[in-house]
Structure formats: structure tokens, C-alpha cells
N, C-alpha and C. Protein backbone atom coordinates (compact mmCIF):
# COMPACT_ATOMS: atom_id res chain seq x y z
N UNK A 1 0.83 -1.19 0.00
CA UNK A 1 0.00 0.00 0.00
C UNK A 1 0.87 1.25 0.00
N UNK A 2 0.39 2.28 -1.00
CA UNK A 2 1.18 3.55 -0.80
C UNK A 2 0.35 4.60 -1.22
N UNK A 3 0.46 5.86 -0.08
CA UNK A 3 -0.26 7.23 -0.45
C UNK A 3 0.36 8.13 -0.79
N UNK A 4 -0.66 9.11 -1.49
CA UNK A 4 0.11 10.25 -1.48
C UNK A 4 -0.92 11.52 -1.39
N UNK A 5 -0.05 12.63 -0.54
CA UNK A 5 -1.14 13.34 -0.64
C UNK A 5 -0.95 14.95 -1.33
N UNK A 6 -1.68 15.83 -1.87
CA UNK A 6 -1.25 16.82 -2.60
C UNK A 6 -1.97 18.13 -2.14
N UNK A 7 -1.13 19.02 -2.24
CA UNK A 7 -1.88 20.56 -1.78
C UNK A 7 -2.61 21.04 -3.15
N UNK A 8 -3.77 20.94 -3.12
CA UNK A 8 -4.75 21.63 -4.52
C UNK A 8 -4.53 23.28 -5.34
N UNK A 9 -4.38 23.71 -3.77
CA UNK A 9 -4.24 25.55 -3.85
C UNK A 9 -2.95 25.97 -3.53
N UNK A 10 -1.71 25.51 -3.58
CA UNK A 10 -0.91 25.91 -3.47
C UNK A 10 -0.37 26.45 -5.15
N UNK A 11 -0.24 27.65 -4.93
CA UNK A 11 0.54 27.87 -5.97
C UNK A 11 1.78 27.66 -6.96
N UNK A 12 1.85 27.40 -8.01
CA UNK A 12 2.85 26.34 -9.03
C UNK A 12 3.42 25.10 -8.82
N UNK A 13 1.85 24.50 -8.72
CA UNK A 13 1.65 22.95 -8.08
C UNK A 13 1.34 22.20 -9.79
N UNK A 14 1.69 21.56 -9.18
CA UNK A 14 1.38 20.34 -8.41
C UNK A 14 2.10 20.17 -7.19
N UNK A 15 2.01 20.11 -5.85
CA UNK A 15 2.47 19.99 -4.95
C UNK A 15 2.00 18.50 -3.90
N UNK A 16 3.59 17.83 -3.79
CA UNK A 16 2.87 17.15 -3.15
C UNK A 16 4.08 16.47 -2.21
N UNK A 17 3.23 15.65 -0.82
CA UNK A 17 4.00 15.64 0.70
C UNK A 17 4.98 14.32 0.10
N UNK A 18 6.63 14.71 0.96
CA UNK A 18 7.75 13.94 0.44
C UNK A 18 7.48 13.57 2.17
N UNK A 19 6.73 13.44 2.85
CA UNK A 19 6.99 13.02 3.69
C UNK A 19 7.34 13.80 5.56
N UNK A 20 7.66 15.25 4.66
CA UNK A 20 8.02 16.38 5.85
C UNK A 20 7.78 17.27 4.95
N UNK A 21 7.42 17.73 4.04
CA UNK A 21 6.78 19.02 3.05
C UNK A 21 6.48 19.07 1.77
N UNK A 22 5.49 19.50 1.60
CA UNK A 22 5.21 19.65 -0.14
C UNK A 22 6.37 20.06 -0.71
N UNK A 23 6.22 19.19 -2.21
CA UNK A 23 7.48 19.54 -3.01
C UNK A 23 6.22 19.61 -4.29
N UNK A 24 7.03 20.70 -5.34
CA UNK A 24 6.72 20.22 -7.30
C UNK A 24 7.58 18.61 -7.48
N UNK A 25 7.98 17.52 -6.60
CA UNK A 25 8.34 16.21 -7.09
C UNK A 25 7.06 15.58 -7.28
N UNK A 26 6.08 15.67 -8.25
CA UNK A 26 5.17 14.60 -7.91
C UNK A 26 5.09 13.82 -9.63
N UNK A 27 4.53 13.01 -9.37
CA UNK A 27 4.19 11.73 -8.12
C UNK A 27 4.98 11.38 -7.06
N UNK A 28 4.63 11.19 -5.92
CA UNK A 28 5.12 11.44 -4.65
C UNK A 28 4.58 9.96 -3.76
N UNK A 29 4.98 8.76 -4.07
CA UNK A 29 3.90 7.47 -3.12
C UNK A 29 4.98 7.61 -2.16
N UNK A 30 4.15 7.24 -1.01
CA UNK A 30 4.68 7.46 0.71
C UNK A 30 4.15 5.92 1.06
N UNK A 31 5.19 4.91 1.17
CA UNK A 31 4.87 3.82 1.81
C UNK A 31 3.93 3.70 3.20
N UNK A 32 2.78 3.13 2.93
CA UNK A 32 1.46 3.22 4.05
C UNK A 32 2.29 2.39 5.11
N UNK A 33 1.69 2.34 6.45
CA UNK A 33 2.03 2.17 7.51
C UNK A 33 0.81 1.17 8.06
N UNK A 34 1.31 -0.14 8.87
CA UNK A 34 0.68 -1.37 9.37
C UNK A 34 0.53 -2.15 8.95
N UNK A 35 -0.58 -3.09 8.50
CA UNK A 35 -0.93 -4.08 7.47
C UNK A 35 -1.35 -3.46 6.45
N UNK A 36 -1.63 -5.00 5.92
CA UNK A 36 -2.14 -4.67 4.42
C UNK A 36 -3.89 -4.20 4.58
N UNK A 37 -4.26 -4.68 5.57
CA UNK A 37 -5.92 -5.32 5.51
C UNK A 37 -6.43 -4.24 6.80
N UNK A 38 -5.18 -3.37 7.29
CA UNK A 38 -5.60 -2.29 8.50
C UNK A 38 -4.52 -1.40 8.06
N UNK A 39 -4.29 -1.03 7.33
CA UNK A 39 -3.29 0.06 7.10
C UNK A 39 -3.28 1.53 7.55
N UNK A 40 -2.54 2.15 7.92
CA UNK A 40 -2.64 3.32 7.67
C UNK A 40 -0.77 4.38 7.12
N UNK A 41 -1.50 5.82 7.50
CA UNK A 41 -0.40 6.93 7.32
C UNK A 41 -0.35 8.13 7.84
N UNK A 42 0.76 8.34 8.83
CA UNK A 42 0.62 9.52 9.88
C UNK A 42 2.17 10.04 9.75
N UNK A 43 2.16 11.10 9.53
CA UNK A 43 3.70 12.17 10.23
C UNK A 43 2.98 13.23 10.61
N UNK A 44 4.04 13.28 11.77
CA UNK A 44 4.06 14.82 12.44
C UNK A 44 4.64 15.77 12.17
N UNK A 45 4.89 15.59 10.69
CA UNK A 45 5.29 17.01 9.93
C UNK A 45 4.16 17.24 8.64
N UNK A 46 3.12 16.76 8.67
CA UNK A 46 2.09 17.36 8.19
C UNK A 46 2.08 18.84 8.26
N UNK A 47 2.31 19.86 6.94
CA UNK A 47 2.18 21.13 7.31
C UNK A 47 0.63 21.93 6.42
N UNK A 48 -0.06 21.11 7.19
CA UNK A 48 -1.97 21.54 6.15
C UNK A 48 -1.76 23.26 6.72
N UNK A 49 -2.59 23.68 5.94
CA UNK A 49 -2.71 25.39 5.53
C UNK A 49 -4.23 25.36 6.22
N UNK A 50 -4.85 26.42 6.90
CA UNK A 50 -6.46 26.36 6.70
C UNK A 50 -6.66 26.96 5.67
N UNK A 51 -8.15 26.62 5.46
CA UNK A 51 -8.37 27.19 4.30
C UNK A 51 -8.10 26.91 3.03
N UNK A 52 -7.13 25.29 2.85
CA UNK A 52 -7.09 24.82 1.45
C UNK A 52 -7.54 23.46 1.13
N UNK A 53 -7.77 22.94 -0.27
CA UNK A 53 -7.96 21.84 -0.52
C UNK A 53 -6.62 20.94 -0.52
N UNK A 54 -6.96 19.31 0.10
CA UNK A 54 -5.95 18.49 -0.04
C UNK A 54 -6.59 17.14 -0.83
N UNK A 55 -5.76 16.59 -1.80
CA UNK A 55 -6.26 14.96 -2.43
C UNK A 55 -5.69 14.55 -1.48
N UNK A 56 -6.52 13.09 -0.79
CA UNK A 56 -5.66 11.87 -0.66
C UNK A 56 -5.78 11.03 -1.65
N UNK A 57 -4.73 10.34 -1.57
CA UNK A 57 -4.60 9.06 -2.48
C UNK A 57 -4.20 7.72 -1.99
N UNK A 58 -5.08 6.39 -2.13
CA UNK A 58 -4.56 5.54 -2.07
C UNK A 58 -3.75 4.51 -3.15
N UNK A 59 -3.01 3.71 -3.34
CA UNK A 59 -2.53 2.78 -4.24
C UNK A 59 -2.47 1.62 -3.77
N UNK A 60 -3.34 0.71 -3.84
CA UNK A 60 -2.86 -1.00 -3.65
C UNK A 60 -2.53 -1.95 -4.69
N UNK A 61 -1.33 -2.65 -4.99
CA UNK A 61 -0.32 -2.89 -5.94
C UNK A 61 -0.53 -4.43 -5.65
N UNK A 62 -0.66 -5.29 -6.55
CA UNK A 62 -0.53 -6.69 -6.27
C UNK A 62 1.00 -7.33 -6.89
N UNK A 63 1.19 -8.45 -6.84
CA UNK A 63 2.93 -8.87 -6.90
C UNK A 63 2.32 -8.72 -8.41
N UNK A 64 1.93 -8.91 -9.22
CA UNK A 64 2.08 -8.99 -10.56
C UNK A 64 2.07 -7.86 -11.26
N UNK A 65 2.04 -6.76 -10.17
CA UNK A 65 1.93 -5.01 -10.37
C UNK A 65 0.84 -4.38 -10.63
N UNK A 66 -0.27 -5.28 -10.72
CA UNK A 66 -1.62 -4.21 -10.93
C UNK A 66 -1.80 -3.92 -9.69
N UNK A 67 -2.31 -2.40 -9.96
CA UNK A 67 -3.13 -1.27 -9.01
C UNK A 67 -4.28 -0.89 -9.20
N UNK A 68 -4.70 -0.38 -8.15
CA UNK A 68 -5.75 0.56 -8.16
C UNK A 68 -5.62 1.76 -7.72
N UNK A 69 -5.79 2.86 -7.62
CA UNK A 69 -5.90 4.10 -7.40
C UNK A 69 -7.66 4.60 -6.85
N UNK A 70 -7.57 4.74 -5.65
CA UNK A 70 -8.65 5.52 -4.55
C UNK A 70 -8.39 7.18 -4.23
N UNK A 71 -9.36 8.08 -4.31
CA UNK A 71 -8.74 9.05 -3.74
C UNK A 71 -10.32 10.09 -3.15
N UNK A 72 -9.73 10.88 -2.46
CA UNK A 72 -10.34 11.67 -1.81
C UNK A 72 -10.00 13.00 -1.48
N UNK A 73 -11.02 14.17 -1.62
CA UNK A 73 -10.27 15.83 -1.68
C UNK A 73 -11.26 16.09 -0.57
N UNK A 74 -10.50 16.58 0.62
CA UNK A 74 -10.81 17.35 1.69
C UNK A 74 -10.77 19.01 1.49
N UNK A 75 -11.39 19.65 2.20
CA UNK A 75 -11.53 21.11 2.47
C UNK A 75 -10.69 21.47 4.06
N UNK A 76 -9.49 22.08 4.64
CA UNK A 76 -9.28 21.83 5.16
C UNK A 76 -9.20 23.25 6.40
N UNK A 77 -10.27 22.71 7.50
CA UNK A 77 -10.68 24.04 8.56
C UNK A 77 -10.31 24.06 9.81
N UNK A 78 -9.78 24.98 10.23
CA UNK A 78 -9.73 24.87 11.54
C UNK A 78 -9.81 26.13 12.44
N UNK A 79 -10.24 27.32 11.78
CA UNK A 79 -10.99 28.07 12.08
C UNK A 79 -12.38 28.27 12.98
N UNK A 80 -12.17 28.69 14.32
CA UNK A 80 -13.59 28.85 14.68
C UNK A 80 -14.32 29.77 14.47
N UNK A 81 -15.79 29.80 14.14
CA UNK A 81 -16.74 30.68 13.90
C UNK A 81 -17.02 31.73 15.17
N UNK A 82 -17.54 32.77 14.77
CA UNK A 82 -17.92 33.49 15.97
C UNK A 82 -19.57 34.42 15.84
N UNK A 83 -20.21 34.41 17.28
CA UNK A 83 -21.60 34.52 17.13
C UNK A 83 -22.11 35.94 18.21
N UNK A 84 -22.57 36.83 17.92
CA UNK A 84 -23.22 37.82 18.05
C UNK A 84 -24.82 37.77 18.52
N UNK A 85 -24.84 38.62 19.96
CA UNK A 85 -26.61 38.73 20.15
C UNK A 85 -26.42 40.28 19.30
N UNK A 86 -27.65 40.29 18.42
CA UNK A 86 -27.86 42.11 18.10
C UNK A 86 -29.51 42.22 19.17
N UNK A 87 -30.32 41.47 19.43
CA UNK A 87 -31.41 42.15 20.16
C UNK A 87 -31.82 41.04 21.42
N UNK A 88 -31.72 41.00 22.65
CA UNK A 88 -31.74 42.69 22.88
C UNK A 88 -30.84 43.52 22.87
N UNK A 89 -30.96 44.51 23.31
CA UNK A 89 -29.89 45.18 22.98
C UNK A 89 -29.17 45.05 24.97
N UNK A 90 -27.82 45.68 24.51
CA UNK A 90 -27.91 45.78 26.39
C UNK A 90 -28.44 46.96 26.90
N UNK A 91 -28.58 46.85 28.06
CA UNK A 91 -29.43 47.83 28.99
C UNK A 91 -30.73 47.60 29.47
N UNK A 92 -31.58 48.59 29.64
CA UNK A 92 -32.87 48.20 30.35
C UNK A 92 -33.88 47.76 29.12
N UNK A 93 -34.73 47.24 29.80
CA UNK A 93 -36.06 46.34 28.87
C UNK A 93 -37.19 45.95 29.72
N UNK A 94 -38.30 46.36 29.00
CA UNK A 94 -39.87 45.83 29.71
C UNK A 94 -40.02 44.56 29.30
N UNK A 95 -39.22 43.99 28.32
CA UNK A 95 -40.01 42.83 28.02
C UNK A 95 -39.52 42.83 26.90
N UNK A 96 -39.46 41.51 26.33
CA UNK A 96 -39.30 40.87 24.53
C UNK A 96 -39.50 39.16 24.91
N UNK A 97 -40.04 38.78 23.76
CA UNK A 97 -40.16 37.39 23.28
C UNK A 97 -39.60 36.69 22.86
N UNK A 98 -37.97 37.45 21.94
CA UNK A 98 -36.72 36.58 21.15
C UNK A 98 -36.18 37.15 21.16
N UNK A 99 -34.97 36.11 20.95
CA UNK A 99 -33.36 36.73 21.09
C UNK A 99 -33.14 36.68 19.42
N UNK A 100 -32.29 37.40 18.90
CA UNK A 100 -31.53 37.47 17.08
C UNK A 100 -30.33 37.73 17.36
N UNK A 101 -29.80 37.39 16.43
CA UNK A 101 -28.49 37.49 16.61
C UNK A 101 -27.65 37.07 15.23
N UNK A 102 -25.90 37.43 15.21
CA UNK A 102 -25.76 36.98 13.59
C UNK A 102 -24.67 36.02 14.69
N UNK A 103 -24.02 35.15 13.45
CA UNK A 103 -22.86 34.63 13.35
C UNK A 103 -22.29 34.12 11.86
N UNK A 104 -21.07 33.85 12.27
CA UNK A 104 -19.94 33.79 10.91
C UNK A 104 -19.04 32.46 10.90
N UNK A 105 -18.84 32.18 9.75
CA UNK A 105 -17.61 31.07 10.27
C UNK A 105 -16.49 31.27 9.22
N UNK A 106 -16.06 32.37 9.02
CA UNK A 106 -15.31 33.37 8.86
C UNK A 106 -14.68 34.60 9.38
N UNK A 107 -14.12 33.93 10.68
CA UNK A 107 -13.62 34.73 11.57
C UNK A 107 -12.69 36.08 11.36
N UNK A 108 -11.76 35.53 10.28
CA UNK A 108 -10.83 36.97 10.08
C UNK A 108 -11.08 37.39 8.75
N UNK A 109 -11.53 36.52 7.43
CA UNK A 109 -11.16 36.98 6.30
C UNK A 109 -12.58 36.33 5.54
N UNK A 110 -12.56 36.46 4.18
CA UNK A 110 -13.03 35.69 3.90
C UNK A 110 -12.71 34.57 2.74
N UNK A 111 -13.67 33.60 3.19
CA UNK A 111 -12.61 31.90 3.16
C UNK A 111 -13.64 31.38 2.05
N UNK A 112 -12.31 30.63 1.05
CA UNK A 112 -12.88 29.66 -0.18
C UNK A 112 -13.88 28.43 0.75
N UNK A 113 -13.03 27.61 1.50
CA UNK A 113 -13.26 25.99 1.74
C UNK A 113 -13.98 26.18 3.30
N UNK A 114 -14.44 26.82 4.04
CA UNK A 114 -14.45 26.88 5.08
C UNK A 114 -16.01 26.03 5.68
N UNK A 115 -15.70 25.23 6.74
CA UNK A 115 -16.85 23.77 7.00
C UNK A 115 -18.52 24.86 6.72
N UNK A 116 -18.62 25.86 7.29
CA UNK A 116 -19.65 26.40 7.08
C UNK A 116 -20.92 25.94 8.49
N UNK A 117 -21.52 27.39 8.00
CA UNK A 117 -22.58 27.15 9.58
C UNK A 117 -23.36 26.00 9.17
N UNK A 118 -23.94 25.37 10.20
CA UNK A 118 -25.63 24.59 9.85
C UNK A 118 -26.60 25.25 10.62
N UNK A 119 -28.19 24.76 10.06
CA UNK A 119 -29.20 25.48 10.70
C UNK A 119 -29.25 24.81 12.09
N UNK A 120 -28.41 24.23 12.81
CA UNK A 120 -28.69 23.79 14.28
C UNK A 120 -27.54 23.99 14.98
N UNK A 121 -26.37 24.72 14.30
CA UNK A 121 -24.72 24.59 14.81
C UNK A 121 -24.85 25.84 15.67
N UNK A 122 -25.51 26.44 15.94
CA UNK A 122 -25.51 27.48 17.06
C UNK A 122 -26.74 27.27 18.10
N UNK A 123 -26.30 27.47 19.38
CA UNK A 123 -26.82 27.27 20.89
C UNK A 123 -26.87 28.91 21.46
N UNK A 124 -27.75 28.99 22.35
CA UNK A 124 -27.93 30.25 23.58
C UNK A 124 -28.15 29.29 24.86
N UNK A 125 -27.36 30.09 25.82
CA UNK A 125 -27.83 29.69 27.09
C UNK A 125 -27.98 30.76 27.98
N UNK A 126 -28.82 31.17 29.26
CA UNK A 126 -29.39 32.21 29.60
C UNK A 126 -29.39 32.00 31.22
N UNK A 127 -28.61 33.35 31.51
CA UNK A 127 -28.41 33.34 33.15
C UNK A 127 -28.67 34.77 33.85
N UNK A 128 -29.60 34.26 35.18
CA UNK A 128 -29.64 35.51 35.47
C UNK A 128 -28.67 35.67 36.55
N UNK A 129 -28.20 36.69 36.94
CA UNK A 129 -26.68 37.22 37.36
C UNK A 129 -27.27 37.36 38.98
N UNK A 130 -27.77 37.98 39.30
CA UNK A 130 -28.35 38.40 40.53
C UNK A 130 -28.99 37.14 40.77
N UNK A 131 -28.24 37.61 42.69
CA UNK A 131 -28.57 36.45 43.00
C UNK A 131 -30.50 36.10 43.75
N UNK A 132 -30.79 35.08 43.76
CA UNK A 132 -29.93 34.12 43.12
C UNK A 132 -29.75 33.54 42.31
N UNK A 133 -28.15 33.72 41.57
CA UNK A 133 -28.24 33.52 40.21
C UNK A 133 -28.04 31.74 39.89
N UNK A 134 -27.77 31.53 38.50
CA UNK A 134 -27.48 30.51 37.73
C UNK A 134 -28.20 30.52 36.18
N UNK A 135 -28.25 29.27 35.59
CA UNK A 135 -28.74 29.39 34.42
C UNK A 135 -30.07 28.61 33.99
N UNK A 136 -30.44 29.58 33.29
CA UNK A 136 -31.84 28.90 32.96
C UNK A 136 -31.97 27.64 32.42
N UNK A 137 -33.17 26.60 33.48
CA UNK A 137 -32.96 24.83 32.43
C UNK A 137 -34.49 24.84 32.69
N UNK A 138 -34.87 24.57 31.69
CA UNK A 138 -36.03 24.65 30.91
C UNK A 138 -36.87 23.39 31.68
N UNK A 139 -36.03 22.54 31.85
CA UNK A 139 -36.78 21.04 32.52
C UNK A 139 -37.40 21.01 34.09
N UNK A 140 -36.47 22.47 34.72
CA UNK A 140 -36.69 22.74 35.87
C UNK A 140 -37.85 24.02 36.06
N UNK A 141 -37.63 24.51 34.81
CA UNK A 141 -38.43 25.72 35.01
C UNK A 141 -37.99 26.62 35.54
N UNK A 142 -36.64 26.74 35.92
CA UNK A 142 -36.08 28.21 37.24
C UNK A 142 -34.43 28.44 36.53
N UNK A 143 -33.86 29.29 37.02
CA UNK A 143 -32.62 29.36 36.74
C UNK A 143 -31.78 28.90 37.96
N UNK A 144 -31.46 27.92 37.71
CA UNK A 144 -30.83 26.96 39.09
C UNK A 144 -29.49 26.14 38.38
N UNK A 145 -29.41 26.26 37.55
CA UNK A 145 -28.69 25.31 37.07
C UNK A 145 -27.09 26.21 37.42
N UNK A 146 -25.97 25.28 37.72
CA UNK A 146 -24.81 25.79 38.08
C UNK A 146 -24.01 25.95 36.81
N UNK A 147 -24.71 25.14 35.56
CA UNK A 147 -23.93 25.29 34.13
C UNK A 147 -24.43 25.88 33.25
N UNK A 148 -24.14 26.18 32.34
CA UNK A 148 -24.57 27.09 31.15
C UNK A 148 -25.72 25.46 30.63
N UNK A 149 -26.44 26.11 30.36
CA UNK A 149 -27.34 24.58 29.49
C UNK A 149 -28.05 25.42 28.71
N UNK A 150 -27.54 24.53 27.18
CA UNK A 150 -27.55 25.33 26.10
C UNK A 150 -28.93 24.45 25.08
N UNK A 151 -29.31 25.96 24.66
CA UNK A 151 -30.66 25.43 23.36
C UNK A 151 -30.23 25.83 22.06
N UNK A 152 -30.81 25.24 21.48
CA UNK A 152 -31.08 25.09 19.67
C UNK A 152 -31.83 26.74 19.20
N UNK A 153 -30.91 27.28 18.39
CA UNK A 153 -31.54 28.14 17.76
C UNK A 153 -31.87 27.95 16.58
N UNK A 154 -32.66 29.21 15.90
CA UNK A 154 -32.83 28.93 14.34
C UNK A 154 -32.08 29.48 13.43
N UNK A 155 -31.16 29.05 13.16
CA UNK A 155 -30.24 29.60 12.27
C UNK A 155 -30.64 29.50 10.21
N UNK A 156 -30.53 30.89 9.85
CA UNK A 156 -31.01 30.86 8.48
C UNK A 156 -30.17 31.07 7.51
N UNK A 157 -29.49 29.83 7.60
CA UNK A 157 -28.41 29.97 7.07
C UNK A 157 -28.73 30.14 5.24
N UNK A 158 -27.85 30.75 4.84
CA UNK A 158 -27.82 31.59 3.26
C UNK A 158 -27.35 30.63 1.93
N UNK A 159 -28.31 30.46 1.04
CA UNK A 159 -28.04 29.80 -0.01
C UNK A 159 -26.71 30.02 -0.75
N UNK A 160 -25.95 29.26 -1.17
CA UNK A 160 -24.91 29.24 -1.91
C UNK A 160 -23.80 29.33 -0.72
N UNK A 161 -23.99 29.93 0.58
CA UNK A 161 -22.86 30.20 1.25
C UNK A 161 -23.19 32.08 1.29
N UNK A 162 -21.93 32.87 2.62
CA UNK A 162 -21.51 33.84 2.26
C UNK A 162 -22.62 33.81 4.18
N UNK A 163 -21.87 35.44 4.50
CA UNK A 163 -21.75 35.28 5.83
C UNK A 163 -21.97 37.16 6.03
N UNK A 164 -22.44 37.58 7.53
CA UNK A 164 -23.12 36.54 8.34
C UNK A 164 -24.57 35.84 8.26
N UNK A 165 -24.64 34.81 8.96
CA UNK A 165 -26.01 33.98 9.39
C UNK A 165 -26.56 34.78 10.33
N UNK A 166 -27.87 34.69 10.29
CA UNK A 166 -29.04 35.43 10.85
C UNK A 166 -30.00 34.18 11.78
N UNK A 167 -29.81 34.36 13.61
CA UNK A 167 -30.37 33.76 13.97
C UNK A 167 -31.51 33.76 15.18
N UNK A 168 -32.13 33.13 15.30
CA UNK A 168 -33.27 33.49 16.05
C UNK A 168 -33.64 32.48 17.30
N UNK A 169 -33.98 32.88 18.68
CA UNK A 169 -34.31 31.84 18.99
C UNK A 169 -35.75 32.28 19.93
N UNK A 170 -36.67 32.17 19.99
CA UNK A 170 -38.25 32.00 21.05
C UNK A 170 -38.26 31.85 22.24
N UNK A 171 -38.29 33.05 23.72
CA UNK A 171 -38.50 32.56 24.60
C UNK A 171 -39.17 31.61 24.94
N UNK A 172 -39.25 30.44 25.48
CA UNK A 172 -40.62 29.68 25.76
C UNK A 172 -41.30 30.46 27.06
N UNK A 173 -42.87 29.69 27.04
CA UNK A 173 -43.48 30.52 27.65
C UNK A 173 -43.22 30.84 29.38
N UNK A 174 -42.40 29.71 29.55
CA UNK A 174 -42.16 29.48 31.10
C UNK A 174 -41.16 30.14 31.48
N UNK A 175 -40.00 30.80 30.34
CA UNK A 175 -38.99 31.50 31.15
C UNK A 175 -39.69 32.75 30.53
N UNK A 176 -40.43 33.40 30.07
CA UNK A 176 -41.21 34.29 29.57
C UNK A 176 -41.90 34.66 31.28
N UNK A 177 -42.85 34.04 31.72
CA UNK A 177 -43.39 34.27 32.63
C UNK A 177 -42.44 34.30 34.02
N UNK A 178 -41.42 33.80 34.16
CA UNK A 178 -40.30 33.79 35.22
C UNK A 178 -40.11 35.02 34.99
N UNK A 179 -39.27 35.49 34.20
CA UNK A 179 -38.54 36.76 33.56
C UNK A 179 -39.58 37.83 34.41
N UNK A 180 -40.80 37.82 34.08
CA UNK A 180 -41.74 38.81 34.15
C UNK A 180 -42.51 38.80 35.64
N UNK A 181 -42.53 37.60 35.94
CA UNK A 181 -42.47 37.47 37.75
C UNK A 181 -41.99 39.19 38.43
N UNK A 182 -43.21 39.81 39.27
CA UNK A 182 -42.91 40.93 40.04
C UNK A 182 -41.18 40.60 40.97
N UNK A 183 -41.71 39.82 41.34
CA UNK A 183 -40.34 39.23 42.02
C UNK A 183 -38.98 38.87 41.12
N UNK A 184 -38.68 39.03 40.17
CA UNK A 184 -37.40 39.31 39.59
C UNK A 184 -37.13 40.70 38.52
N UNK A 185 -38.20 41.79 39.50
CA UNK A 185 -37.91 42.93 38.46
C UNK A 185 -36.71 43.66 39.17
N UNK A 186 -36.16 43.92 37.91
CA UNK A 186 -34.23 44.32 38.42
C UNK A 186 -33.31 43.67 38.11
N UNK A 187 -34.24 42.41 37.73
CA UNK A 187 -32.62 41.75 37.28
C UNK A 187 -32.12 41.46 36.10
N UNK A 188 -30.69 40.72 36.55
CA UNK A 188 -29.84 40.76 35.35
C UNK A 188 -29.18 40.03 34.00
N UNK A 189 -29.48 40.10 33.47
CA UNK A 189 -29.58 38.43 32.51
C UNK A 189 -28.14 38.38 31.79
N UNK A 190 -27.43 37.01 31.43
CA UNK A 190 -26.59 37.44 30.25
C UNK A 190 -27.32 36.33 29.37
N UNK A 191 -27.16 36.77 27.93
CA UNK A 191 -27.89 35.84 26.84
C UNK A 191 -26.17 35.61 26.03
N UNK A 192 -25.94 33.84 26.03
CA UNK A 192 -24.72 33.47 25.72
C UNK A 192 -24.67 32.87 24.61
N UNK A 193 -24.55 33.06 22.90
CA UNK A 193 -24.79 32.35 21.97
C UNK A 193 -23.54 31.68 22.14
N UNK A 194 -23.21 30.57 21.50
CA UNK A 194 -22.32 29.94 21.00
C UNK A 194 -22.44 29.10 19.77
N UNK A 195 -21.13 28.93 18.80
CA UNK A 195 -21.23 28.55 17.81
C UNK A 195 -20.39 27.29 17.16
N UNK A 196 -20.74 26.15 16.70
CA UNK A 196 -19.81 25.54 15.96
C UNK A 196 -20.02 25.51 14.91
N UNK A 197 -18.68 24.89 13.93
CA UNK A 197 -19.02 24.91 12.13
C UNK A 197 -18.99 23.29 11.55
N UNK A 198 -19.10 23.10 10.74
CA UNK A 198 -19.86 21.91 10.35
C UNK A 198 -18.63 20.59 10.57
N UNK A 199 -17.53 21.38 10.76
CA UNK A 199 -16.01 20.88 11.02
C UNK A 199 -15.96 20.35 12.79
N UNK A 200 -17.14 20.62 13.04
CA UNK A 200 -16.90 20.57 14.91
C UNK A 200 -16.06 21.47 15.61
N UNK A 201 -15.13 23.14 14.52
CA UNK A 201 -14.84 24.11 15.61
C UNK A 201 -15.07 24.74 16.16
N UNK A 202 -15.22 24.56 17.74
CA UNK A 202 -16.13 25.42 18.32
C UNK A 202 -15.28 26.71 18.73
N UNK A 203 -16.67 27.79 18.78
CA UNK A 203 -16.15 29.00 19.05
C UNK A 203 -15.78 29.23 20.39
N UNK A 204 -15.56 28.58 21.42
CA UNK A 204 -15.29 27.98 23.34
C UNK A 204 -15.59 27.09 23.06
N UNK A 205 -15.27 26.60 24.37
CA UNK A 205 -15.70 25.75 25.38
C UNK A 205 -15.53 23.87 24.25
């Protein structure tokens, strides 16, 4: 068994791994590692770029020399996304029904290959600060919880791609009516989106 693997977007490529760095030597086979029937291929001088495409390639060679050729092109991310409340806004408030908010998974620039949001890859979790504080869990009905416990928003995410996502999520009616309880007027909430991208990078935690 032998692989090889190649940088797509590197410029005046063909580029491909000798093992500790892309070279223009290609074809480039890298003797696979283990068995034949569990094989694999690992160095720790892998130098992936974010943000580019890579082929893998497999080759399995029989003694009489026929092959086959397998391959596969990754997008390669490791970028985390980042997520924004726009309403409410901060400061004082009588009341609202939903939280909006954007997020991106294009943190600094903007990116060819990047995993991209999904309509469920962003969470809010909701605490009131004053005591006594903790975070809102929906199963309990109170804000008691000592951890952030996080819900599903609606994320609308944009045809073709392109950023930011626009998202929404519905008080339910029970922290609606808590909130509005005479007995917690004054207090202080933080509303905590968080985000991952379709790559599993999360923006924390």
C-alpha cells in the first residue's frame, strides 16, 4: 500500500507531501504504515494550511503489479466561527419574546473551503446574574442550574454560502413568565450564543 497526498491551492503545483513538506516532485507514493488489511499513514510534519484543498490518495499494488488508485479531496478548517446577540440590545427592557443574533464562520477573512454554519450549529444559554443567580434549564423551570445549558436556535443559514447567518431563537413561555415574575424585576440576565461549524470548531468551550 502507498499514499500520497497533494496541496490543490498551493501555488505552481502540483504539490505534493515527500513526507516532511510539499514539493513540485510529484508523483510522490509514501509507503502506508501497518498491514495490508488495516493500514494506515501519519507524520508529524504534516504542514496543512487552513483554508485549502488536499487529495488523498490511495494505491494497492498486487505482486504482478496491478493497481488501483482511490482518492479523496478534503476542504481543510480549523478556524472557529464566531456569534453575536444584536437584540436585545444591552441595557434596560420591559419585556421581549426573542433573542436574534448573527454569526460567521469566517472569523478573520473571507474563506474559499471553510466547513460552514448549519441550521442547528448554534446554541444560547441564559443566566440571570443576581442572585440568586445561575442558568436557565427549561426542565426545571427556574434558573438553578450551576452550568450554562444550552438550546437550539434557528439559524437561516444563506443559499450558496456567504456570511453573516441570521439567527433566532423563542423565549418559551415558562422562562417568559419567570422573567416577568414581580419578584425578579431588576434583574440581570446574560444571553450566551455559542457557535460551531460543520467541522466541529467550536467558538469555546
Amino acid at each position: 500500500m502507498a499514499v500520497q497526498i497533494s496541496d490543490l491551492d498551493l501555488a505552481g503545483g502540483p504539490w505534493c507531501f515527500n513526507g516532511s513538506t510539499f514539493t513540485t516532485t510529484c508523483p510522490n507514493w509514501l509507503a502506508a504504515q501497518g498491514t495490508v488489511a488495516n493500514w494506515t499513514y501519519n507524520s508529524a510534519s504534516f504542514p496543512f494550511t487552513n483554508d485549502r484543498r488536499y487529495k488523498m490518495e490511495a494505491k494497492a499494488i498486487d505482486y504482478a503489479g496491478n493497481y488501483l488508485v482511490n482518492s479523496v479531496t478534503i476542504k481543510y478548517d480549523i478556524e472557529k466561527p464566531t456569534s453575536t446577540i444584536t437584540y436585545p440590545l444591552s441595557g434596560i427592557t420591559t419585556g421581549f419574546s426573542q433573542l436574534t443574533g448573527t454569526a460567521s464562520d469566517e472569523r478573520v477573512a473571507v474563506r474559499n473551503y471553510e466547513a460552514s454554519l448549519g441550521t442547528y450549529t448554534i446554541k444560547v444559554a441564559i443566566k440571570r446574574v443576581n442572585a440568586p443567580a445561575g442558568w436557565w434549564n427549561q426542565t426545571s423551570g427556574n434558573f438553578g442550574a450551576s452550568n450554562p445549558v444550552w438550546y437550539e436556535v434557528y439559524n437561516a443559514t444563506n443559499t450558496g454560502g456567504g456570511y453573516p447567518t441570521r439567527f433566532s431563537y423563542s423565549l418559551t413561555a415558562e422562562l417568559k413568565a419567570v422573567m416577568a415574575d414581580p419578584l425578579n424585576e431588576g434583574a440581570t440576565y446574560w444571553f450566551v450564543p455559542w457557535a460551531y461549524d460543520l467541522a466541529q470548531n467550536r467558538e469555546f468551550g
